[in-house]
Protein backbone atom coordinates (compact mmCIF):
# COMPACT_ATOMS: atom_id res chain seq x y z
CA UNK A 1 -4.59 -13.80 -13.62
CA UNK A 2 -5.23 -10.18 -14.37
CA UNK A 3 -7.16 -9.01 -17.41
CA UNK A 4 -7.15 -5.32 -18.12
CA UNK A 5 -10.00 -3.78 -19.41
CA UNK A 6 -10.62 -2.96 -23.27
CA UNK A 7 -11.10 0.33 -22.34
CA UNK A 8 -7.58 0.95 -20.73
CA UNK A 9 -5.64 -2.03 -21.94
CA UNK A 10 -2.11 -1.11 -20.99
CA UNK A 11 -2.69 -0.94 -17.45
CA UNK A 12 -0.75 -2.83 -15.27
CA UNK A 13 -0.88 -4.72 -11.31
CA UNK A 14 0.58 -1.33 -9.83
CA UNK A 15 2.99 -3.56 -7.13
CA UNK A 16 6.11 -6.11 -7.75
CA UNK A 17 7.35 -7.57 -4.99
CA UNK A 18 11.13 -7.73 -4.99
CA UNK A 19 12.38 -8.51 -2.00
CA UNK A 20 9.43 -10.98 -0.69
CA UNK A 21 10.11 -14.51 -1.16
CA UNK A 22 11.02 -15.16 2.75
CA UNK A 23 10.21 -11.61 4.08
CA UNK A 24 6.64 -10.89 2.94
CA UNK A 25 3.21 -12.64 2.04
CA UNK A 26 0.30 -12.61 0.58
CA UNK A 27 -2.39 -12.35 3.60
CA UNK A 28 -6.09 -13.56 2.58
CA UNK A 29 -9.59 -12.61 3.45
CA UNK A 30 -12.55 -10.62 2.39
CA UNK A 31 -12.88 -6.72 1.28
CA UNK A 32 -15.11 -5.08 4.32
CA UNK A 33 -18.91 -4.92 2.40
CA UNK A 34 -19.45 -1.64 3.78
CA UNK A 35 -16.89 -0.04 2.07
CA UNK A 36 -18.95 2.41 0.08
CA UNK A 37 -16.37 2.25 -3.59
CA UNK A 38 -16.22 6.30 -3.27
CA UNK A 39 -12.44 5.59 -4.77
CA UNK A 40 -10.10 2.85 -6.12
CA UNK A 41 -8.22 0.42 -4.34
CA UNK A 42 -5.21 -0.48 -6.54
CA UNK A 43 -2.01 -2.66 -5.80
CA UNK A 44 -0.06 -0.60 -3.23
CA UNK A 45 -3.13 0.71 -1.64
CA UNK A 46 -2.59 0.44 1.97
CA UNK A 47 -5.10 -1.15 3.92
CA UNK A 48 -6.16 -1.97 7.57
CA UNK A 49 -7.31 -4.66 9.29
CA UNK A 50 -11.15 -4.10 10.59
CA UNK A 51 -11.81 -7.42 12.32
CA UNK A 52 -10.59 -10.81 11.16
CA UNK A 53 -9.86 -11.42 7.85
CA UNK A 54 -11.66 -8.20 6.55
CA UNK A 55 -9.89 -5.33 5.16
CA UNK A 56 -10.63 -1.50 4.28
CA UNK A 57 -8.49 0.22 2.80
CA UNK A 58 -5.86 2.65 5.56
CA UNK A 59 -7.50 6.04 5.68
CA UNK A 60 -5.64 7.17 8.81
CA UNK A 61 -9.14 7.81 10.13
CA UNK A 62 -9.99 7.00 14.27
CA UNK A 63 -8.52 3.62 15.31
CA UNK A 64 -6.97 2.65 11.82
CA UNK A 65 -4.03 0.53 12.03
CA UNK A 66 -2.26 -0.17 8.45
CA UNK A 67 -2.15 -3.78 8.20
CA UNK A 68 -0.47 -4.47 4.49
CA UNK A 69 -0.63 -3.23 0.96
CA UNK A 70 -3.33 -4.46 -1.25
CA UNK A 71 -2.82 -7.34 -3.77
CA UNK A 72 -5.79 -6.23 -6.21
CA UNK A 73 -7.75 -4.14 -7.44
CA UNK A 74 -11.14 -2.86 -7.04
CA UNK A 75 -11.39 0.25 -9.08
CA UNK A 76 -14.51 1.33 -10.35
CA UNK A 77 -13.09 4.56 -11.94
CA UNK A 78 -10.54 2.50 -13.89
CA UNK A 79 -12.89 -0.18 -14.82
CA UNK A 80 -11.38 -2.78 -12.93
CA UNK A 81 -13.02 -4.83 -10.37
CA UNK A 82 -11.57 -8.12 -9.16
CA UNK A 83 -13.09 -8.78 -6.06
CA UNK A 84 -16.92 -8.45 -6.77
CA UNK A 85 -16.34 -10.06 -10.05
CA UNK A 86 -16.07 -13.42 -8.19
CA UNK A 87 -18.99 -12.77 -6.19
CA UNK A 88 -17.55 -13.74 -2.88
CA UNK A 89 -15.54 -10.44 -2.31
CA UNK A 90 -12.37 -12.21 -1.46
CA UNK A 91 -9.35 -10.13 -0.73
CA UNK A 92 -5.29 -10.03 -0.53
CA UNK A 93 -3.29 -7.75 0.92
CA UNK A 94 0.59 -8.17 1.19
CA UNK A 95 2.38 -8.59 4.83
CA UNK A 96 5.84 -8.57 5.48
CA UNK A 97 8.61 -7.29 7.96
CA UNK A 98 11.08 -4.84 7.70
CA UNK A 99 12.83 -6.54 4.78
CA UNK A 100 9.95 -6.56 2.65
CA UNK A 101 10.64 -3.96 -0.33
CA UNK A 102 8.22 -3.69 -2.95
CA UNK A 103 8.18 -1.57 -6.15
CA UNK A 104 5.01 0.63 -6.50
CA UNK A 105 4.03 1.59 -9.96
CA UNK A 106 1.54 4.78 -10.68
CA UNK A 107 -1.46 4.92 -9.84
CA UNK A 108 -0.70 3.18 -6.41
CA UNK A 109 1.02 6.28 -4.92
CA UNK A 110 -0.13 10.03 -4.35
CA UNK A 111 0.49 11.95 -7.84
CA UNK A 112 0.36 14.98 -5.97
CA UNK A 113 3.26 14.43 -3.76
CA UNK A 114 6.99 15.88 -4.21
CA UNK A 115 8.63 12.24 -4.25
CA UNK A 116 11.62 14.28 -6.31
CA UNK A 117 12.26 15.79 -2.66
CA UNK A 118 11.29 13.01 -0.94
CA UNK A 119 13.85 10.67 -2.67
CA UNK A 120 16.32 9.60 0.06
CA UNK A 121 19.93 10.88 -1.41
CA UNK A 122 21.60 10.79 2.03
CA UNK A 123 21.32 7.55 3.35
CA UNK A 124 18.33 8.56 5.51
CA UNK A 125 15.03 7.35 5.45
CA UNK A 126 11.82 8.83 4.34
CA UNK A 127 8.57 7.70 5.69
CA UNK A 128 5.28 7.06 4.10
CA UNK A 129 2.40 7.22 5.37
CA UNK A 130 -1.01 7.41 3.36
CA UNK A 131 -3.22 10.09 2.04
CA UNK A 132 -6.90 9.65 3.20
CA UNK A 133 -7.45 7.83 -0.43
CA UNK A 134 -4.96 4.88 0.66
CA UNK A 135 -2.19 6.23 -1.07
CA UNK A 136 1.00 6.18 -0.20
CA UNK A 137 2.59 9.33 0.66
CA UNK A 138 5.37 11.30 2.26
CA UNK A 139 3.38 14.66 3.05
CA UNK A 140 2.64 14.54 6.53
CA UNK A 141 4.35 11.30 7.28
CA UNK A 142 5.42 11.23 11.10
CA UNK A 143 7.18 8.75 13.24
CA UNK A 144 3.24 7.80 14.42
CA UNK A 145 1.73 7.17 11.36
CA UNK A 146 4.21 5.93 9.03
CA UNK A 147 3.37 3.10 7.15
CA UNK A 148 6.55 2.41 5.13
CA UNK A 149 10.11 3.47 4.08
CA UNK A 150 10.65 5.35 0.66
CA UNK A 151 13.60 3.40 -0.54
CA UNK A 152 13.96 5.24 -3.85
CA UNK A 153 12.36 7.47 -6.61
CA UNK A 154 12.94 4.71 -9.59
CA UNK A 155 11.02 6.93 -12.28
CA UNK A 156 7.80 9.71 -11.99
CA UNK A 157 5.88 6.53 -12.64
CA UNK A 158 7.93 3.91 -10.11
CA UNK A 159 9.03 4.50 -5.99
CA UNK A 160 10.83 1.20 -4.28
CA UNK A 161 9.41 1.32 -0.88
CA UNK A 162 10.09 -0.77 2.39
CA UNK A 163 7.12 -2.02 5.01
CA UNK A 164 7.72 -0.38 8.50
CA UNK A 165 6.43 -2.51 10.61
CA UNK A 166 7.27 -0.88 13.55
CA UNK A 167 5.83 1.51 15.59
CA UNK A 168 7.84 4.29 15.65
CA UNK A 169 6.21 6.39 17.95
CA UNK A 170 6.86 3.69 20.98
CA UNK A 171 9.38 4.08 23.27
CA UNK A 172 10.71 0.65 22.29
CA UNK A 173 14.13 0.56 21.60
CA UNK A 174 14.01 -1.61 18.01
CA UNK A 175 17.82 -2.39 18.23
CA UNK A 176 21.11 -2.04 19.42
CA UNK A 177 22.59 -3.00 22.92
């Protein structure tokens, strides 16, 4: 259960799944120690996979490889802190396929973006990738680093986005005959 802090009591868990019941999952392990808490990790954060089950969040730094979005938070700026609070630093991130779609809720996207151009009217696709925060985010968003599919601009405050599991940047072909 999530309790949110006196101090900011109308915050919310910043990611809904909605399309996840047999296309995504919650993925368990431990939040790397090293990470140094310079900046919050909130629901939607994407994160990476350092060895085993331990997670950092997805800086797009050296070897990085998104892995999942996170599950919780652990945000010392907003007062909110549910891995340490355990004391055993256990960590969730969400996994999932193609089909996974998830609604992200501010703060767990780049406020500085222009998601009003970003927004998908076409048909096409958009692709996130992340900000060097964790953020998701279309600036700079390539078929190489993409973590995810902007599905739609729901609100200044809500995107729907789909994982992109893929690498895009292969030479795979990922359908068709």
């Amino acid at each position: 259960m999530f309790y949110a802090p006196i101090s900011n009591p109308s915050l919310k868990r910043s990611i809904r799944p909605i399309y996840a019941q047999h296309q995504a999952t919650t993925y368990g392990g431990f939040l790397d120690p090293d990470w140094d808490r310079s900046f919050d990790i909130v629901p939607g954060t994407v994160m990476c996979r350092l060895t085993k089950e331990i997670f950092t969040p997805f800086t797009g730094e050296g070897n990085q490889k998104p892995f999942g979005l996170s599950a919780l938070f652990c945000a010392p700026q907003l007062g909110v802190d549910e891995v340490t609070a355990t004391g055993t630093n256990l960590f969730t991130v969400w996994v999932g396929g193609e089909q996974a779609v998830f609604e992200i809720l501010a703060p767990g996207f780049d406020p500085l973006a222009d998601w009003t151009a970003a927004n998908p009217t076409d048909g096409g696709v958009q692709l996130l990738t992340a900000t060097n925060k964790g953020l998701l985010t279309p600036t700079g968003a390539t078929n190489e680093n993409s973590v995810a599919e902007l599905i739609d601009v729901l609100s200044t405050d809500k995107i729907l986005v789909r994982l992109n599991r893929y690498n895009l940047g292969s030479g795979v072909a990922l359908g068709g005959s």
